[in-house]
C-alpha atoms as a PDB file:
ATOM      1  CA  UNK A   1       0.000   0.000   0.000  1.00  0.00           C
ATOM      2  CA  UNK A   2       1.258   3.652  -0.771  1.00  0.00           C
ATOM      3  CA  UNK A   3       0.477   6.726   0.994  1.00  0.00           C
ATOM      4  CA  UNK A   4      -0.550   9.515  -1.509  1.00  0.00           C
ATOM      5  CA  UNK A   5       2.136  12.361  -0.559  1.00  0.00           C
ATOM      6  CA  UNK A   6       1.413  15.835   0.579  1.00  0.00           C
ATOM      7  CA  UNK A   7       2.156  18.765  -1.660  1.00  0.00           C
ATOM      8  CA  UNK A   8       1.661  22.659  -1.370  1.00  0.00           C
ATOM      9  CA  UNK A   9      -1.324  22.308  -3.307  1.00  0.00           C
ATOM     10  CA  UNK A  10      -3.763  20.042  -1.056  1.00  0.00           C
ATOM     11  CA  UNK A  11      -5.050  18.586   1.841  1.00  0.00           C
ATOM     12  CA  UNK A  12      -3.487  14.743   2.387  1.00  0.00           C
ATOM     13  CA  UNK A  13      -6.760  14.179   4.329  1.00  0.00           C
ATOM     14  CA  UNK A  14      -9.328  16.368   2.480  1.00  0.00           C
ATOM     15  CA  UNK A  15      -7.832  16.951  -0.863  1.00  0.00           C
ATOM     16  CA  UNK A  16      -8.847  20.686   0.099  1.00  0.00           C
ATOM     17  CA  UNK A  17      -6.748  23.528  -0.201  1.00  0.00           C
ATOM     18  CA  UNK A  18      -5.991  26.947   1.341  1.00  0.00           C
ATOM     19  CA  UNK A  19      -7.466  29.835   0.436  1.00  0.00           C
ATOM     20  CA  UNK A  20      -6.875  33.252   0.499  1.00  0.00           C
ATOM     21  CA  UNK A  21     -10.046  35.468   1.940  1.00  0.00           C
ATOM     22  CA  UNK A  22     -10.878  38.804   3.536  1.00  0.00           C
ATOM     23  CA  UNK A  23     -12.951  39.399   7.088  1.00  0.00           C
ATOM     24  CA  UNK A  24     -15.987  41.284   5.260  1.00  0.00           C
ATOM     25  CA  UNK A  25     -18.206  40.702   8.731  1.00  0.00           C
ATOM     26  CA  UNK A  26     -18.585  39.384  11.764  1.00  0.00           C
ATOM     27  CA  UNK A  27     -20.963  36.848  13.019  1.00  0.00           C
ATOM     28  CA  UNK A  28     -20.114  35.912  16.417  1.00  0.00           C
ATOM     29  CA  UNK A  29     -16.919  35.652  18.793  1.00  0.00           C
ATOM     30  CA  UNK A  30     -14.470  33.726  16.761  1.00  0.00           C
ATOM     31  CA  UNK A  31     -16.505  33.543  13.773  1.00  0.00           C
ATOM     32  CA  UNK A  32     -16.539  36.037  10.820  1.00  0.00           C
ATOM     33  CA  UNK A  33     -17.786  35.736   7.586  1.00  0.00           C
ATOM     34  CA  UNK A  34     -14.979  36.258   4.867  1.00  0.00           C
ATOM     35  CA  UNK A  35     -15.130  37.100   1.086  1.00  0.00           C
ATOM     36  CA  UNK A  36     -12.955  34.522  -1.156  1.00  0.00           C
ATOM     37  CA  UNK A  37     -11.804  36.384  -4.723  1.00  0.00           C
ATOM     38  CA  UNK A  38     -14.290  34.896  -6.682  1.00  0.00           C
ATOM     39  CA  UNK A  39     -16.892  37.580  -4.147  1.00  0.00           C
ATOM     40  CA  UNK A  40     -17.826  34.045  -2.501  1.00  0.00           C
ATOM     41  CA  UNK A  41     -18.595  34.172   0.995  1.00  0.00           C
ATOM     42  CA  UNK A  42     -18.431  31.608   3.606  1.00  0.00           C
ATOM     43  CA  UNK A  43     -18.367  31.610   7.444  1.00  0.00           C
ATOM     44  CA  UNK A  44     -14.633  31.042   8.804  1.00  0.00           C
ATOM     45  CA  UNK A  45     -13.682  30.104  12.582  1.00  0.00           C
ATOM     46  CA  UNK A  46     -10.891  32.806  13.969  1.00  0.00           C
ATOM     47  CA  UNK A  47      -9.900  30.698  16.932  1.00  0.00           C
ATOM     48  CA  UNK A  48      -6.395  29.733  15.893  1.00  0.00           C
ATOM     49  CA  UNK A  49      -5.203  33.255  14.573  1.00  0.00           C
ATOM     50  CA  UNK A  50      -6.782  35.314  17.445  1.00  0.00           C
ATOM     51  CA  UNK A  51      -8.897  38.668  16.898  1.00  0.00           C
ATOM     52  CA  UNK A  52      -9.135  39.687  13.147  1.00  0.00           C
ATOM     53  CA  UNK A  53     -11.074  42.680  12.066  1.00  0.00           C
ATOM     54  CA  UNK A  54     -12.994  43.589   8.667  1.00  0.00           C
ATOM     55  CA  UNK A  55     -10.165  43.877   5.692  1.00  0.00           C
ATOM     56  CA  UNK A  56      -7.638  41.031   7.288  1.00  0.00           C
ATOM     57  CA  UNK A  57      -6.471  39.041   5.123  1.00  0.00           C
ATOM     58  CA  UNK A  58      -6.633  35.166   5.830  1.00  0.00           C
ATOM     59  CA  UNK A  59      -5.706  31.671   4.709  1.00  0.00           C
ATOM     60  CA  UNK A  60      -8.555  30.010   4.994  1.00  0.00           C
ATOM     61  CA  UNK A  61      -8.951  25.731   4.795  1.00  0.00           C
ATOM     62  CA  UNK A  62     -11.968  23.960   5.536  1.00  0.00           C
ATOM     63  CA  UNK A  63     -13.800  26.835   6.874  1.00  0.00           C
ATOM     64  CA  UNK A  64     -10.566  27.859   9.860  1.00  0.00           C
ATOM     65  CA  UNK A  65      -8.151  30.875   9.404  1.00  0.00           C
ATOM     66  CA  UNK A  66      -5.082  28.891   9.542  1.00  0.00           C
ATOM     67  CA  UNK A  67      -2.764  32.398   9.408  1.00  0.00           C
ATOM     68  CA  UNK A  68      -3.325  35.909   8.866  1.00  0.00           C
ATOM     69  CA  UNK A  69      -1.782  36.430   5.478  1.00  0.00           C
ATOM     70  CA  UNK A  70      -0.030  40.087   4.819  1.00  0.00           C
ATOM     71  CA  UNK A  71      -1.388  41.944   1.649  1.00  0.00           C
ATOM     72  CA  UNK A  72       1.510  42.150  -1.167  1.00  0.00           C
ATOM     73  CA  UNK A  73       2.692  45.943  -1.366  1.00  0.00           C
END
């Protein structure tokens, strides 16, 4: 048997990847709802990179902020 190898692309577990989006909202503590680039929204859990606020900028993977991503200059 052969374990599929993880890449920079995707998830080992999920086959998901991360995704840049920006806090557009919030919905409750440690929740906010974030805007993807395609203007798709979706609910994101804030717990692992502490308080964001509207305009952060995170890397988002199966609905958690894994890290707060800086914008490029």
């Amino acid at each position: 048997m052969t374990v599929p190898a993880c890449d920079e692309q995707h998830c080992i577990t999920c086959s998901d990847e991360g995704v840049p989006m920006k806090v557009v909202g919030r919905v409750a503590d440690d929740l906010v709802l974030c805007a993807a680039e395609d203007d798709s929204q979706s609910s994101v859990m804030t717990e692992l990179v502490g308080p964001v606020e509207r305009g952060d900028l995170l890397l988002v993977h199966a609905g958690v902020a894994l890290v707060r991503l800086e914008e490029a200059a």
